[in-house]
N, C-alpha and C. Protein backbone atom coordinates (compact mmCIF):
# COMPACT_ATOMS: atom_id res chain seq x y z
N UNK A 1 121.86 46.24 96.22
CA UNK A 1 122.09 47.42 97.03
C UNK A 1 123.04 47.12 98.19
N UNK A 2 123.30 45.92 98.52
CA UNK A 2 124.02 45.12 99.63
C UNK A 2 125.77 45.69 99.59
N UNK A 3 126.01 45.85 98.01
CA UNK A 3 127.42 46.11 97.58
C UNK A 3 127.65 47.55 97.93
N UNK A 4 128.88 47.72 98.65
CA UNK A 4 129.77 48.99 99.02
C UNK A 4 129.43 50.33 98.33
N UNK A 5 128.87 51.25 98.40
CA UNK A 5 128.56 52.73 97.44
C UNK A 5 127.57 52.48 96.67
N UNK A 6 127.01 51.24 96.59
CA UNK A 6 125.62 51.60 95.56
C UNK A 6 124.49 51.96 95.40
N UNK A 7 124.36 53.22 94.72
CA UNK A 7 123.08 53.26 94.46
C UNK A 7 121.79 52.91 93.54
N UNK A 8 120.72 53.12 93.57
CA UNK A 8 120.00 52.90 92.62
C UNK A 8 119.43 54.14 92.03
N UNK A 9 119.12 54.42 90.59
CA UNK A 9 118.61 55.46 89.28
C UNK A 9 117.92 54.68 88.47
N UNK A 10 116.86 55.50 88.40
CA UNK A 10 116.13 55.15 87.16
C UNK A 10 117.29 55.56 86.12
N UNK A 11 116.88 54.34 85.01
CA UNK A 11 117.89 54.11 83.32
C UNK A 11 116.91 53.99 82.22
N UNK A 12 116.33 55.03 81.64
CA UNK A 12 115.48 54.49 80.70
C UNK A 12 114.21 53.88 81.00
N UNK A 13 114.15 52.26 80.88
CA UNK A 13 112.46 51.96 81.48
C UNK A 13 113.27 50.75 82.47
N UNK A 14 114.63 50.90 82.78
CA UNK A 14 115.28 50.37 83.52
C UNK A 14 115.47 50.89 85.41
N UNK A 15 115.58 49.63 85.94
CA UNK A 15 116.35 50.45 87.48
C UNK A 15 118.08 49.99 87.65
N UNK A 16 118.67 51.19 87.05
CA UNK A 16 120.38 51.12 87.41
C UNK A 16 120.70 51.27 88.61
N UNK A 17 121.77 50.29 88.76
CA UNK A 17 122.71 50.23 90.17
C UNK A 17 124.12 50.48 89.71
N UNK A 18 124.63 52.01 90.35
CA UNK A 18 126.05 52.27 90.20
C UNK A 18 126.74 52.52 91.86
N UNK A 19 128.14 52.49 90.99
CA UNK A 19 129.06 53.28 92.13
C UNK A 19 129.51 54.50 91.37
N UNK A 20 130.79 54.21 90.87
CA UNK A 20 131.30 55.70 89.97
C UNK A 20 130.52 55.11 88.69
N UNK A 21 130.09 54.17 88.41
CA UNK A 21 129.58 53.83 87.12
C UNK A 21 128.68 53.16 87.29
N UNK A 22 127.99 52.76 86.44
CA UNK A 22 126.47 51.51 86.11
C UNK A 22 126.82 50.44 86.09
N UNK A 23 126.67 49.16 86.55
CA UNK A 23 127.18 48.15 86.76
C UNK A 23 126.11 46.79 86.49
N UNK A 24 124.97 47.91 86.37
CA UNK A 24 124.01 46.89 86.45
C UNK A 24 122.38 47.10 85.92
N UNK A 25 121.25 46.66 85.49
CA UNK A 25 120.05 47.37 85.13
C UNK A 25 119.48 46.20 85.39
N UNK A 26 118.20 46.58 86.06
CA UNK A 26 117.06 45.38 86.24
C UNK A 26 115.90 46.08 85.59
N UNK A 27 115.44 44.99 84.26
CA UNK A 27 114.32 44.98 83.64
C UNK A 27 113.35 45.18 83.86
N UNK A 28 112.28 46.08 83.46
CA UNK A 28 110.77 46.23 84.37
C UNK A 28 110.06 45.15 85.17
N UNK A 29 110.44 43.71 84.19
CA UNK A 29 109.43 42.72 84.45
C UNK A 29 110.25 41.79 85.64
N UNK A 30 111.41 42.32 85.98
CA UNK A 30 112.45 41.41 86.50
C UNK A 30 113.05 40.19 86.78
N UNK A 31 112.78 39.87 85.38
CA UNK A 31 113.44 38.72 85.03
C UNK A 31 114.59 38.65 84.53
N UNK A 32 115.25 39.61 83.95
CA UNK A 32 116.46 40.14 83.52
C UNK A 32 117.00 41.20 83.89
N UNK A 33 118.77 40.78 83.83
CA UNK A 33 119.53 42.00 84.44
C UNK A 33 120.52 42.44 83.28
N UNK A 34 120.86 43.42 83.20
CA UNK A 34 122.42 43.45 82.32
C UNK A 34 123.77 43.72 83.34
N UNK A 35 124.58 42.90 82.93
CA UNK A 35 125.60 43.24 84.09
C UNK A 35 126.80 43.85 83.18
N UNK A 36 127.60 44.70 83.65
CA UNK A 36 128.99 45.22 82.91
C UNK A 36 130.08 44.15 83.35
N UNK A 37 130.31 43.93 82.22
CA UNK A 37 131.93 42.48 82.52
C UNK A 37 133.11 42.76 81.92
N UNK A 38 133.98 42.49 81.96
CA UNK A 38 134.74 42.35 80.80
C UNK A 38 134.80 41.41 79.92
N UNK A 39 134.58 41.58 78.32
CA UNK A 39 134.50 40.79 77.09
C UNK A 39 135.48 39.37 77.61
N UNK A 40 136.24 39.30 78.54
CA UNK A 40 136.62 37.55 78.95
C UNK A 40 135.57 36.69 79.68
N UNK A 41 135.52 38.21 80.74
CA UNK A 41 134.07 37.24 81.28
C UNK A 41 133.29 36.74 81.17
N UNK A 42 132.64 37.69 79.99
CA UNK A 42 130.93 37.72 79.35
C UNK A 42 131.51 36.50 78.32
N UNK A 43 132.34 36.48 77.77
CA UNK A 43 132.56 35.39 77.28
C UNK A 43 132.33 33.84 77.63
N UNK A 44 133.58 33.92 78.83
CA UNK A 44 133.61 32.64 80.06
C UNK A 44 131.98 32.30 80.33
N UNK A 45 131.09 33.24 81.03
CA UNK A 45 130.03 33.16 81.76
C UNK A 45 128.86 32.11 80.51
N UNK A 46 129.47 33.47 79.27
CA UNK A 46 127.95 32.50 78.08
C UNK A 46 128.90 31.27 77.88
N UNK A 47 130.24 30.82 77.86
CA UNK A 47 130.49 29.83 77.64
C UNK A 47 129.78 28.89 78.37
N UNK A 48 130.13 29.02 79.36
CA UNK A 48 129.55 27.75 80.87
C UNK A 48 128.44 28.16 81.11
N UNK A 49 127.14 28.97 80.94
CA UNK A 49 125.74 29.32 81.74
C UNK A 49 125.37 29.59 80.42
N UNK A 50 125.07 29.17 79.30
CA UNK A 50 124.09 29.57 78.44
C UNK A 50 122.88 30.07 78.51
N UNK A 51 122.50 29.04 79.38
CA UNK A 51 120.88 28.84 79.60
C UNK A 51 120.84 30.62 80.36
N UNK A 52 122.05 30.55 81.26
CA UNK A 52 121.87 31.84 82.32
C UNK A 52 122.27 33.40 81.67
N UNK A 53 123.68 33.37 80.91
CA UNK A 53 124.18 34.41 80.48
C UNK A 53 123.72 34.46 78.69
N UNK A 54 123.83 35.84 78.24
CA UNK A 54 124.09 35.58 76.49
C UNK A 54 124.49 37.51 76.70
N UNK A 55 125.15 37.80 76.00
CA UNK A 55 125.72 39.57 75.36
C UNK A 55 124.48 39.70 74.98
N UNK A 56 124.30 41.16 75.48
CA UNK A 56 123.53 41.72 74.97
C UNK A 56 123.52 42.25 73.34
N UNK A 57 122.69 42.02 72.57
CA UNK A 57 122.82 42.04 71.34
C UNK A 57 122.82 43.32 70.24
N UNK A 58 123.76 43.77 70.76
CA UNK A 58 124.14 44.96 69.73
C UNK A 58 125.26 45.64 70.52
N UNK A 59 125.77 46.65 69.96
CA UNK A 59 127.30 47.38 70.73
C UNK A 59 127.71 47.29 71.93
N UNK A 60 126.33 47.21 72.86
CA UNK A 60 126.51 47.18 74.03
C UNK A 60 126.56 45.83 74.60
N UNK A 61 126.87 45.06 74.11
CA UNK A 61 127.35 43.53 73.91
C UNK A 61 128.89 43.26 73.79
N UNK A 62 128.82 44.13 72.41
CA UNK A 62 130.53 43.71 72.03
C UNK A 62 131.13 44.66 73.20
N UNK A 63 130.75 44.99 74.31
CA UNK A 63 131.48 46.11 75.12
C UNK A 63 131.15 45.27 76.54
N UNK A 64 130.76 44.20 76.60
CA UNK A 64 130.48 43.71 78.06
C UNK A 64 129.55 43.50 78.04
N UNK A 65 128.58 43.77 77.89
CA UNK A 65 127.25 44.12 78.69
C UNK A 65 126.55 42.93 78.60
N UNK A 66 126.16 41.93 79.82
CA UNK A 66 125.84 40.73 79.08
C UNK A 66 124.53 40.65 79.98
N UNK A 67 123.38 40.14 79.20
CA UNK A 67 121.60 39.92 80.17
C UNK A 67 122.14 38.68 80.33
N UNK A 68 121.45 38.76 81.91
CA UNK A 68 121.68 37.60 82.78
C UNK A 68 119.77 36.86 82.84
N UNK A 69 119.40 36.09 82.81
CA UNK A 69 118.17 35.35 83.45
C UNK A 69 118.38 35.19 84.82
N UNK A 70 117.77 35.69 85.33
CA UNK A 70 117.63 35.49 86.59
C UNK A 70 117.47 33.77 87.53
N UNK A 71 116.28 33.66 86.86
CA UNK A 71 115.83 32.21 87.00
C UNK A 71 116.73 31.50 87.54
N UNK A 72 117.73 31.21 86.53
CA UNK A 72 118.67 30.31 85.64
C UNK A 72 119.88 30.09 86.70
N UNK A 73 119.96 31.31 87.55
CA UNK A 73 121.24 31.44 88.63
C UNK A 73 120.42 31.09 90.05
N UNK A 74 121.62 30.33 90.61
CA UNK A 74 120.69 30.04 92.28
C UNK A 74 121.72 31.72 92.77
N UNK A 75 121.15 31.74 94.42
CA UNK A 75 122.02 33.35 94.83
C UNK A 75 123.08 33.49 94.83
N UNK A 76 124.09 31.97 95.05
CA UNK A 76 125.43 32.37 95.07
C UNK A 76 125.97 32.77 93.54
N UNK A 77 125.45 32.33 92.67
CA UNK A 77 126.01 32.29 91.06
C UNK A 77 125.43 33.30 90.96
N UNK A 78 124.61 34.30 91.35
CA UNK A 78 123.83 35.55 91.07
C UNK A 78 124.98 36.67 92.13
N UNK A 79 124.94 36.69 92.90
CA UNK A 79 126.21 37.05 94.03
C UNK A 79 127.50 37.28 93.35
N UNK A 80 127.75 36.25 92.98
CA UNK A 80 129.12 36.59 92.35
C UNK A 80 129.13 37.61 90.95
N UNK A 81 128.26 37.24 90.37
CA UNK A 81 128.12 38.08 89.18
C UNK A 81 127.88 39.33 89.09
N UNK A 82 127.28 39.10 90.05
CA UNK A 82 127.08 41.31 90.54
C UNK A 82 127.76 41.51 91.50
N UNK A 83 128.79 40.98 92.02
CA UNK A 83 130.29 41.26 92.76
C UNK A 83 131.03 41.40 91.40
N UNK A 84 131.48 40.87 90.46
CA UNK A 84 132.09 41.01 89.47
C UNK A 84 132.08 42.02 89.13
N UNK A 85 130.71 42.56 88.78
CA UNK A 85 130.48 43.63 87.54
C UNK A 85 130.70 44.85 88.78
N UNK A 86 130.44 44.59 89.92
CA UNK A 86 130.22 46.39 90.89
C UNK A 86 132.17 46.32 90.71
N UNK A 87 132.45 45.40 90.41
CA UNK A 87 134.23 45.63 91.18
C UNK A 87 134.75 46.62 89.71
N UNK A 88 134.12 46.02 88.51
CA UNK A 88 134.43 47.28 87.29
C UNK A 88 133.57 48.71 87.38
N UNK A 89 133.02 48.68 88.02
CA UNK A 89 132.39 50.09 88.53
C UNK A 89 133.10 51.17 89.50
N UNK A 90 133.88 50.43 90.26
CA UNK A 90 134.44 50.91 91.40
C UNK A 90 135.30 51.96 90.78
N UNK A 91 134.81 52.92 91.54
CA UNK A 91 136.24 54.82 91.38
C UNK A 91 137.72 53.67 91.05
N UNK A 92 138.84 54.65 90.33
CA UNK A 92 139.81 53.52 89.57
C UNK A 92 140.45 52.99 91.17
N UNK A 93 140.73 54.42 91.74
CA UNK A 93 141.76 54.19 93.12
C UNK A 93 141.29 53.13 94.07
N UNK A 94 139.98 53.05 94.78
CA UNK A 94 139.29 52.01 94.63
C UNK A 94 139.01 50.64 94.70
N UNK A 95 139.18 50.57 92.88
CA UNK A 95 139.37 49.45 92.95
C UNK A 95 140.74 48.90 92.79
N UNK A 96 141.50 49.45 92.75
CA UNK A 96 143.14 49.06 93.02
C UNK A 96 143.30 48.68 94.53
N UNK A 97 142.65 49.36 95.08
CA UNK A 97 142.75 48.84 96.43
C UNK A 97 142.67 47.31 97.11
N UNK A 98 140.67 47.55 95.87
CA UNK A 98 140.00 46.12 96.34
C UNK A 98 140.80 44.58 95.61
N UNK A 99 141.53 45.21 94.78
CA UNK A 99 141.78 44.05 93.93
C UNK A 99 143.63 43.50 95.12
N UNK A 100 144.31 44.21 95.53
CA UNK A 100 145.36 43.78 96.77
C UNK A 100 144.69 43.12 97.99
């Protein structure tokens, strides 16, 4: 909730965090998150954090969407990852801004 415009919505049996978009869902039991990446990232991330990252397993996988373990990340490696994913959320204008 710390990140610029976000709010929180109930998602299903999920709690979503958006700006212009969803960026993020924490699991009932909260041990898991799904974060929105781009397919390099979610890639990069399960490359190097196995233990931490894996795609979520079905469409919404091959599209980003990758469950994070919580555990598995200390705060800064958790920090960055949901800085990542809110910056693909961001209204387009936005994030053109944030990215100069």
């Amino acid at each position: 909730m710390s990140l610029d415009g976000t709010t929180e919505a109930p998602h299903f049996e999920r709690v979503a965090f958006k700006v212009a978009r969803i960026y993020a869902t924490l699991a009932p039991d909260g041990l898991t998150a799904n974060l929105k990446l781009s397919r390099d990232e979610q890639e990069f991330k399960c490359m190097m954090a196995p233990e931490a990252f894996r795609p979520v397993p079905n469409a919404w996988g091959q599209q980003g969407w990758t469950t994070v373990t919580l555990a598995a990340l200390n705060p800064v490696e958790l920090q960055a990852a949901l800085e990542l994913a809110w910056q693909h959320a961001l209204p387009r204008k936005r994030a053109r801004r944030q990215a100069t």
